[in-house]
N, C-alpha and C. Protein backbone atom coordinates (compact mmCIF):
# COMPACT_ATOMS: atom_id res chain seq x y z
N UNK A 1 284.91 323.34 165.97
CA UNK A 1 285.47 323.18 164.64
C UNK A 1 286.84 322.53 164.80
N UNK A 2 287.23 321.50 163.93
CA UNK A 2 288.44 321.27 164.03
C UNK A 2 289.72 321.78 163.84
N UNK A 3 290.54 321.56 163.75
CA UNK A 3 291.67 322.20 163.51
C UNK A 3 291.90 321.92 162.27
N UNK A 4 291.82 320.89 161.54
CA UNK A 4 292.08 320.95 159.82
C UNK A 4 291.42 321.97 159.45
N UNK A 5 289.35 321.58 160.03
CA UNK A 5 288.77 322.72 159.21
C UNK A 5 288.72 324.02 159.09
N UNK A 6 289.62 324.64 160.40
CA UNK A 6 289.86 325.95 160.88
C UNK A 6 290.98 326.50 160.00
N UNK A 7 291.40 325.60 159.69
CA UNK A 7 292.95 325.97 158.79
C UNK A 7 292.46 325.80 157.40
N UNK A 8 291.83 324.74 156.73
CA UNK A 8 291.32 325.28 156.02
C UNK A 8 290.28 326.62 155.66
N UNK A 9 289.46 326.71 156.21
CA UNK A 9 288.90 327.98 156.24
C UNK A 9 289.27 329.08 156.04
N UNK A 10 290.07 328.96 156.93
CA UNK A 10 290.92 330.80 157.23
C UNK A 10 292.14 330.41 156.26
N UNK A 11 292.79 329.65 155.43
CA UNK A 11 293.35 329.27 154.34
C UNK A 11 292.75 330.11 153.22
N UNK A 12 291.47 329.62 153.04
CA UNK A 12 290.60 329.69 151.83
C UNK A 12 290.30 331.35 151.96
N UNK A 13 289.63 331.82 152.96
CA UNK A 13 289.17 332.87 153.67
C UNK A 13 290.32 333.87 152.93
N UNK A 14 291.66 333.76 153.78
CA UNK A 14 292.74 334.62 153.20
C UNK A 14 293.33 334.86 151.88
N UNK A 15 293.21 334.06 150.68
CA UNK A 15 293.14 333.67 149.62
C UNK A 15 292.63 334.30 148.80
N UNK A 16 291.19 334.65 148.83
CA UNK A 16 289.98 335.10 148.47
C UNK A 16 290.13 336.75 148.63
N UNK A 17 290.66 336.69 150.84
CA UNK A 17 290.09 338.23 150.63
C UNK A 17 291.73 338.73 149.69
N UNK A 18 292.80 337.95 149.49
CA UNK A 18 294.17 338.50 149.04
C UNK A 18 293.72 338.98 147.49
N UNK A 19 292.70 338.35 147.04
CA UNK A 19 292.43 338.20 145.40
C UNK A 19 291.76 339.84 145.17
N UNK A 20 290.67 339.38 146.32
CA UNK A 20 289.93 340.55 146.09
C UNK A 20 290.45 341.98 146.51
N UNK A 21 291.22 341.81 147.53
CA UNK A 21 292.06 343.20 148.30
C UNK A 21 292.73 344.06 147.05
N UNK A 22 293.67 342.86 146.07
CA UNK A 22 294.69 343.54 145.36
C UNK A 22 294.33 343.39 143.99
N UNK A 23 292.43 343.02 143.57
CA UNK A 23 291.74 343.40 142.73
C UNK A 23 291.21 345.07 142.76
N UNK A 24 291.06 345.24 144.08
CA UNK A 24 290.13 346.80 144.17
C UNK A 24 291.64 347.24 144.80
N UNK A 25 292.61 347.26 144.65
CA UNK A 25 293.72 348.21 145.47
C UNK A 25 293.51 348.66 146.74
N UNK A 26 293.22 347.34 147.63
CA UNK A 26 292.51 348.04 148.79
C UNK A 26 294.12 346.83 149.96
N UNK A 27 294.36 347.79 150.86
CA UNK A 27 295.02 346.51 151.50
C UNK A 27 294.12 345.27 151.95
N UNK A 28 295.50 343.84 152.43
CA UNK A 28 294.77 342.95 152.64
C UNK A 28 294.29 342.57 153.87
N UNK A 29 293.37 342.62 154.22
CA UNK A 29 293.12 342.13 155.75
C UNK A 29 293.65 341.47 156.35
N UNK A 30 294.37 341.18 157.63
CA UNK A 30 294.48 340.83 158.53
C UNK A 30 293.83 339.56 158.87
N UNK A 31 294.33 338.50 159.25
CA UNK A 31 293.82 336.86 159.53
C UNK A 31 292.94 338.27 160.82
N UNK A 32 293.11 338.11 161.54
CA UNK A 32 292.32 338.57 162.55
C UNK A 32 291.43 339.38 162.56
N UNK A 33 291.50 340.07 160.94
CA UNK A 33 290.26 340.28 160.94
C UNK A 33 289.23 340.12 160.36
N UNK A 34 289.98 338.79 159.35
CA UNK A 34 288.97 337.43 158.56
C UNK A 34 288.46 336.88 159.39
N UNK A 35 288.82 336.93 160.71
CA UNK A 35 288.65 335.61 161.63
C UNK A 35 287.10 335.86 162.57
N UNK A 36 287.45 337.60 162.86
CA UNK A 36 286.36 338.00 163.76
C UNK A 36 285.11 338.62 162.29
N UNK A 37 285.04 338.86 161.88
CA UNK A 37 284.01 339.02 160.45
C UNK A 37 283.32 337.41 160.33
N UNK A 38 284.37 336.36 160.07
CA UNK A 38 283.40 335.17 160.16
C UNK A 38 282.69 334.81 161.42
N UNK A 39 283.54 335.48 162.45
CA UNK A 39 282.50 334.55 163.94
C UNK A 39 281.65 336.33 163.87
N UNK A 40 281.37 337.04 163.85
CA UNK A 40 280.31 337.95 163.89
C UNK A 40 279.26 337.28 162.71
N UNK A 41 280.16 336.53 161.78
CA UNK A 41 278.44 335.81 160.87
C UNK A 41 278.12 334.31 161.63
N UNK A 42 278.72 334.14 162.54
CA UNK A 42 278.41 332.77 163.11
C UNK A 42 276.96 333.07 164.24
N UNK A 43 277.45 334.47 164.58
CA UNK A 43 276.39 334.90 165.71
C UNK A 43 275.15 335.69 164.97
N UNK A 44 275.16 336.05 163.77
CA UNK A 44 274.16 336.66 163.18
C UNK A 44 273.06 335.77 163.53
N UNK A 45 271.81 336.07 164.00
CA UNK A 45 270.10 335.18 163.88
C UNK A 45 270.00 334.47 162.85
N UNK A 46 270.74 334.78 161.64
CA UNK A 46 270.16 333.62 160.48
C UNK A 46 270.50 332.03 160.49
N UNK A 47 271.98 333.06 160.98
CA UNK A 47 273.06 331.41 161.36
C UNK A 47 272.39 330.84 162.21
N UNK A 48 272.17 331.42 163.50
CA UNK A 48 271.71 330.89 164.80
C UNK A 48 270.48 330.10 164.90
N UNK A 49 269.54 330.63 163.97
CA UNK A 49 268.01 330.50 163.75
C UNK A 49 267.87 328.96 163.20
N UNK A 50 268.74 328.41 162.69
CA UNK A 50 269.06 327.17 162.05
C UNK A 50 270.35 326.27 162.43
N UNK A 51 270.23 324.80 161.79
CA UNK A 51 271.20 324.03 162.56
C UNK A 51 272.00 323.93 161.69
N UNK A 52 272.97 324.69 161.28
CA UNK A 52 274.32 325.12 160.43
C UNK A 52 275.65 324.80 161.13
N UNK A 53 276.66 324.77 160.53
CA UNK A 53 277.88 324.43 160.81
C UNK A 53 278.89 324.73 159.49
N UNK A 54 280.01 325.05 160.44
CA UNK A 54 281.12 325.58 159.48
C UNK A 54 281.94 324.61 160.04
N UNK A 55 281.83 323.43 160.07
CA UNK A 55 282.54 322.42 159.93
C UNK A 55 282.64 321.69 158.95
N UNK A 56 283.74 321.20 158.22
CA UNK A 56 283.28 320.52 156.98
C UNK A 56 283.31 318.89 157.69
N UNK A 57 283.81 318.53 158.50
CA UNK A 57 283.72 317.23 159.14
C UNK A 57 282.43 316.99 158.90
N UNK A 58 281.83 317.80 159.94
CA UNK A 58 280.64 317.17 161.02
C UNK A 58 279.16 316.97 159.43
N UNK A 59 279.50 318.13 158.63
CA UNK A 59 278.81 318.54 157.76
C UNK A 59 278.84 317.03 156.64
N UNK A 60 280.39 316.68 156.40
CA UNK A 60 280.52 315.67 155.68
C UNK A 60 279.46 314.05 156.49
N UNK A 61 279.86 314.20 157.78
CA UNK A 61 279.09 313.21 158.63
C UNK A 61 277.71 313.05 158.63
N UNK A 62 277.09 314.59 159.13
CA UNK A 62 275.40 314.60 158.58
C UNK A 62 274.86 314.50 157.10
N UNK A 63 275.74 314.68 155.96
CA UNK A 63 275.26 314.23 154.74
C UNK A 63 275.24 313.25 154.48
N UNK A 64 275.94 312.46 154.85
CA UNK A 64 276.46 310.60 154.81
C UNK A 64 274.99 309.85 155.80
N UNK A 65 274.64 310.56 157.12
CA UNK A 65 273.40 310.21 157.72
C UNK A 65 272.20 310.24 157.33
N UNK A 66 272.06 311.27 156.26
CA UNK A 66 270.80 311.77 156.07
C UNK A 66 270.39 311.44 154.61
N UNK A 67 271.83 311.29 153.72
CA UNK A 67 271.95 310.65 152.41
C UNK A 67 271.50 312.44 152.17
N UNK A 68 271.26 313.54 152.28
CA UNK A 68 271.36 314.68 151.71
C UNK A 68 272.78 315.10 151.12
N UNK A 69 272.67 316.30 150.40
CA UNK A 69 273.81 317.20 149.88
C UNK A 69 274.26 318.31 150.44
N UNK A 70 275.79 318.47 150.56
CA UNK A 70 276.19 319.77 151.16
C UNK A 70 276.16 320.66 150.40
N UNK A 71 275.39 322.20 151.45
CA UNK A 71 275.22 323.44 150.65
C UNK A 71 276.72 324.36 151.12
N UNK A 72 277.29 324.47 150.47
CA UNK A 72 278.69 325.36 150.87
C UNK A 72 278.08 327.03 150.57
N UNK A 73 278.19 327.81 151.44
CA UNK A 73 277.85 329.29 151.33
C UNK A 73 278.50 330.31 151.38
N UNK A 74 279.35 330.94 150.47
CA UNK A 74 280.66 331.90 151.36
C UNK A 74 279.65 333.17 151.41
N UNK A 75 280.22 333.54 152.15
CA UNK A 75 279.72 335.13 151.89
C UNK A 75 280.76 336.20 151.72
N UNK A 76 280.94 337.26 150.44
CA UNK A 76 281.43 337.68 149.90
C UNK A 76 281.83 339.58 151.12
N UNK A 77 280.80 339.11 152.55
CA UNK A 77 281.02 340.41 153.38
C UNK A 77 282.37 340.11 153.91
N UNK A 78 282.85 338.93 154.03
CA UNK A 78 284.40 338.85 154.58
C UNK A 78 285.08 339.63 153.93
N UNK A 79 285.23 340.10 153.00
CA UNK A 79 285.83 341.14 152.69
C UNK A 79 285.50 342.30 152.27
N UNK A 80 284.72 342.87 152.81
CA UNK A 80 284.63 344.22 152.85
C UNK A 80 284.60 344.90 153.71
């Protein structure tokens, strides 16, 4: 992953869980532990089972190849 998209990510990532943390009065997580929650979903079988990427580069590159559309997916377990 690149470094823009890593920074974006964990940008977006922290953002989200800040919204939601000090929606439910819950503290806010820790980058580190936004960080290891997303790579434990990188290693999940679903991810693995398929040719996915949390790159928005590479992702922008194979849509441009294939003339397909990007599916963006968050998953809402990063913060909980």
């Amino acid at each position: 992953m690149s470094n823009r998209s890593t920074t974006t990510l964990a940008a977006l990532l922290l953002l989200l869980g800040a919204s939601q943390a000090m929606a439910q009065g819950r503290p806010q997580p820790t980058q580190e532990e936004l960080a290891a929650k997303r790579d434990a979903q990188f290693e999940a079988p679903w991810f693995k089972a398929n040719d996915w990427t949390a790159d928005y580069d590479i992702a922008r590159q194979r849509a441009k190849e294939t003339g397909k559309l990007i599916l963006a997916y968050f998953l809402p377990s990063y913060f909980n």
